[in-house]
Protein backbone atom coordinates (compact mmCIF):
# COMPACT_ATOMS: atom_id res chain seq x y z
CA UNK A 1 8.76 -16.86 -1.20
CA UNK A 2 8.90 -20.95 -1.94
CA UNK A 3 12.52 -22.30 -0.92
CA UNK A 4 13.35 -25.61 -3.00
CA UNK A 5 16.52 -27.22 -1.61
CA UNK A 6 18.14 -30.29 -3.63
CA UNK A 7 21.34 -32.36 -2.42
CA UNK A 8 22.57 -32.00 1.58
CA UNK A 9 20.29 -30.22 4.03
CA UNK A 10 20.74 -29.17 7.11
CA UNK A 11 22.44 -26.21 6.81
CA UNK A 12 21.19 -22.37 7.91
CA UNK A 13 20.02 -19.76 6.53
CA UNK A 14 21.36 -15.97 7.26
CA UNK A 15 20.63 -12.82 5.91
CA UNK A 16 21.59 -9.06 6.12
CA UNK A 17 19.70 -7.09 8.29
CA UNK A 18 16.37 -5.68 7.38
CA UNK A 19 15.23 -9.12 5.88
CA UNK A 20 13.42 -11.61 8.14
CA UNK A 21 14.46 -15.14 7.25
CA UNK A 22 13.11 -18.68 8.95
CA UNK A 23 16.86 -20.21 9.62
CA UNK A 24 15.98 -23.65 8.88
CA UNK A 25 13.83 -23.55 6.00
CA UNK A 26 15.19 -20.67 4.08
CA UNK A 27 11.45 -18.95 4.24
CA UNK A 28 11.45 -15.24 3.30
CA UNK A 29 8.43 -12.79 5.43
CA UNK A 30 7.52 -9.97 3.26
CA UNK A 31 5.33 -8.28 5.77
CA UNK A 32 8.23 -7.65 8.01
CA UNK A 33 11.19 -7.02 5.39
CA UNK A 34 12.33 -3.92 4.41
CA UNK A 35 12.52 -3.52 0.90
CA UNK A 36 16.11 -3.85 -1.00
CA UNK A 37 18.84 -6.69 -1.87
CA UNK A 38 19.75 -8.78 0.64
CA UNK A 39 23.08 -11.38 0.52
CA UNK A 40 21.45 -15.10 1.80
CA UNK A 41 23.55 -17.42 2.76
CA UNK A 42 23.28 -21.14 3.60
CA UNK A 43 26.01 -22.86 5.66
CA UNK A 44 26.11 -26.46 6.53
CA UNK A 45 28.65 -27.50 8.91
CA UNK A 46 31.90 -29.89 8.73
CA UNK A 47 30.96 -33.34 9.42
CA UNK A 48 31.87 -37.00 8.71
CA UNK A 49 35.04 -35.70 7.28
CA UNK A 50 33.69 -33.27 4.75
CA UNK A 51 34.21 -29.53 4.96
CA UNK A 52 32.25 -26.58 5.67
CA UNK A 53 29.59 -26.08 2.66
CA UNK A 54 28.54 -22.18 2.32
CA UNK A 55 26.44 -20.89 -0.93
CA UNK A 56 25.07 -17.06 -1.14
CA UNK A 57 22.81 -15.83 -3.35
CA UNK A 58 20.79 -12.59 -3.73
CA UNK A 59 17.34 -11.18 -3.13
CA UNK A 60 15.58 -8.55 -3.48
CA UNK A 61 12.84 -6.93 -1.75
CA UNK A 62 11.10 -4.57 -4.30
CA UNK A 63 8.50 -1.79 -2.90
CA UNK A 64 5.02 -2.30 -4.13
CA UNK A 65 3.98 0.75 -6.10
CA UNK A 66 7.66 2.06 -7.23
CA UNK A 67 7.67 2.96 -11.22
CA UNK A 68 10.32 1.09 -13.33
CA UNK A 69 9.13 2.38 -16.38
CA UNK A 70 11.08 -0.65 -17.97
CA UNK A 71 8.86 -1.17 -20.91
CA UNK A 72 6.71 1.76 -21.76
CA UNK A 73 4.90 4.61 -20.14
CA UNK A 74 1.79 2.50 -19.86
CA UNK A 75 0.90 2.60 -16.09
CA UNK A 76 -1.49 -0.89 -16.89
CA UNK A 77 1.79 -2.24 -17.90
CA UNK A 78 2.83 -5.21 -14.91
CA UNK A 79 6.53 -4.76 -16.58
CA UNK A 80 6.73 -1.11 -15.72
CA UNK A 81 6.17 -1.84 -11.87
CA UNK A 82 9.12 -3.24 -9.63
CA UNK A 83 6.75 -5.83 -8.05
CA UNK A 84 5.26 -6.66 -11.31
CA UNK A 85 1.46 -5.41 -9.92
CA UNK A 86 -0.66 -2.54 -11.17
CA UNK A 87 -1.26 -0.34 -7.95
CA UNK A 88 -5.09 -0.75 -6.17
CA UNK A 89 -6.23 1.96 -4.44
CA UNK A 90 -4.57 1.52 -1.20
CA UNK A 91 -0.67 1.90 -2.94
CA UNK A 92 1.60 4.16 -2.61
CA UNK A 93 3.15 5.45 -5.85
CA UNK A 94 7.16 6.37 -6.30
CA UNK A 95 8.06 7.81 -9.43
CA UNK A 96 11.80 7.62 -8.96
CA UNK A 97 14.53 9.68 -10.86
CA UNK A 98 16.67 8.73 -13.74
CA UNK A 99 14.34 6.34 -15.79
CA UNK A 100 13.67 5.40 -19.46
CA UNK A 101 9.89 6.31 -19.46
CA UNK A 102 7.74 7.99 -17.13
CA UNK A 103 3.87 7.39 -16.61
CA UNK A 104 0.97 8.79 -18.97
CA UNK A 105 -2.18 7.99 -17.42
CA UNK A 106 -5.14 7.49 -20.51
CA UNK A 107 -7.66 5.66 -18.27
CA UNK A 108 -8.38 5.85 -14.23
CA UNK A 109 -6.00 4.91 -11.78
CA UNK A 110 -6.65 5.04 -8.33
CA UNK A 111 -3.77 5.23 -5.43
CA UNK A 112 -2.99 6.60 -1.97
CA UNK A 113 -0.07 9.16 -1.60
CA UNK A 114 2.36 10.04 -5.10
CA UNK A 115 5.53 10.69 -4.85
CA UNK A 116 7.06 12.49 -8.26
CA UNK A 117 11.06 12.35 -7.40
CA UNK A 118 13.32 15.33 -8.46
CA UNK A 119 13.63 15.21 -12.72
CA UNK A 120 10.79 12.58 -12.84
CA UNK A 121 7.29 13.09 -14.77
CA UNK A 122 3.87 12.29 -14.61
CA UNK A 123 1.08 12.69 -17.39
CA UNK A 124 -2.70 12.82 -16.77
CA UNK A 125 -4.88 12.66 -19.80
CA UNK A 126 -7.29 10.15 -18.60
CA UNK A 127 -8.36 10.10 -14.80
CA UNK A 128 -6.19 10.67 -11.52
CA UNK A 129 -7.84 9.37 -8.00
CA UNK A 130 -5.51 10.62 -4.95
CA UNK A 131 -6.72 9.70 -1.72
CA UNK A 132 -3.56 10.75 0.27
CA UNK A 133 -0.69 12.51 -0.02
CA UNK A 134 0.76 14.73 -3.13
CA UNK A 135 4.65 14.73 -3.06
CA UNK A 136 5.93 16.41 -6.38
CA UNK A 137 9.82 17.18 -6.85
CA UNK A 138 9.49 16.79 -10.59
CA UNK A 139 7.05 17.73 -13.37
CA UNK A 140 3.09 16.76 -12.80
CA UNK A 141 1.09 17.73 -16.02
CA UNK A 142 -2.37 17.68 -16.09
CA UNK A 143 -3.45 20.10 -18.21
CA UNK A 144 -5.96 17.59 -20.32
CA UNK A 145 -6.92 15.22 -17.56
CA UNK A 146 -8.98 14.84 -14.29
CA UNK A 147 -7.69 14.87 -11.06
CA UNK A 148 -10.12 13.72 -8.06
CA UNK A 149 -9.00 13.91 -4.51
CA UNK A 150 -11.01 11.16 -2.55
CA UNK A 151 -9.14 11.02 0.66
CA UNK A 152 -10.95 10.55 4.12
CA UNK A 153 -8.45 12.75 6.25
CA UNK A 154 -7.32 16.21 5.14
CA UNK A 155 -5.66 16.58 1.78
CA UNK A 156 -3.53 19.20 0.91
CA UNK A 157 -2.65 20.42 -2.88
CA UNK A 158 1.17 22.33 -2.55
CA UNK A 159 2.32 24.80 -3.60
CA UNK A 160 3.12 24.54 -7.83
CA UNK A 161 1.85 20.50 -7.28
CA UNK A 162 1.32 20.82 -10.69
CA UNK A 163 3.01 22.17 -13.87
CA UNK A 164 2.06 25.97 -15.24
CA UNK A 165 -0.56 25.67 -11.76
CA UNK A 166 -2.77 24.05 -14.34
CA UNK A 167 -5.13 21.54 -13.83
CA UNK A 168 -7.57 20.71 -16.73
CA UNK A 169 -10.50 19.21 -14.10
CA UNK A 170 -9.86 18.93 -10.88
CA UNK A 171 -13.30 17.17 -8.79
CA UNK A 172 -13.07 17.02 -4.62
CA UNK A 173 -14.08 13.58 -3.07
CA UNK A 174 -12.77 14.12 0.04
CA UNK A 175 -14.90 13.05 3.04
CA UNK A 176 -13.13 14.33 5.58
CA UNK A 177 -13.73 17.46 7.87
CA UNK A 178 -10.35 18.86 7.09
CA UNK A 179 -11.55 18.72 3.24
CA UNK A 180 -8.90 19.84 0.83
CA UNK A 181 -6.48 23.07 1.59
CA UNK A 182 -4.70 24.68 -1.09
CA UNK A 183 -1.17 25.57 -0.29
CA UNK A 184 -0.38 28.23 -2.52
């Protein structure tokens, strides 16, 4: 994050807890912020007569890989992802509860671990490439897609992962020892 401060300087910059923030130059570190809204605030002291200046403002931190589903269900839609990326391979999907629009997938996406939240929905009629973790609390339909698990450690499908216990393809990638288990 770019900082761009116009009239007095010399002030600092605090945050809430759980955001790291350079004190002098207002400088946000993603790699070592937790995700969520933070209050800034910059404070410049009383001096030469004038009194204590203090301005907040809000931030927030979103989680790479969490659904909005703002726009669409288009998963190749930047709009319907909190950080405004399509996930890569190495992501780690949320679907969250309580949206507009949940996820159809047409083409091939490829993540880490999913995580389908209570009441939340995911559709596979194109391609599906898990190489982690399968977390489902909601509905997971892929009764006209592909799902491929290409992890390199143990993978594990649970118990009703998906909905009817239907999968219309399902191919096994993993490279692992462990393979894939199937837990129920």
């Amino acid at each position: 994050a770019t900082v761009t401060l116009t009239g007095t300087t010399g002030g600092v910059f605090s945050a809430d807890a759980g955001l790291t923030i350079d004190a002098v130059t207002g400088l946000i570190t993603l790699a070592t912020s937790t995700p969520g809204s933070y209050l800034i605030t910059y404070t410049i002291a009383s001096t030469g007569g004038c009194g204590q200046f203090i301005t907040n403002t809000t931030v927030v931190i979103g989680t790479e890989g969490t659904w909005t589903g703002a726009i669409d269900n288009d998963w190749n839609n930047v709009g319907n992802w909190a950080c405004g990326g399509i996930p890569t391979s190495t992501s780690n999907i949320t679907i969250p509860t309580g949206l507009a629009a949940y996820p159809t997938i047409t083409g091939t996406v490829a993540f880490n671990n999913i995580s389908i939240q209570n009441s939340s929905a995911v559709t596979v009629t194109g391609k599906m490439q898990i190489g982690g973790i399968i977390d489902n609390l909601g509905t997971f339909t892929a009764t006209a897609g592909t799902i491929e698990l290409t992890g390199t450690a143990g993978q594990t499908i649970p118990t009703s992962a998906f909905d009817n216990h239907a999968v219309n393809n399902l191919i096994i990638s993993n490279t692992s020892v462990g393979g894939v288990a199937l837990g129920g």
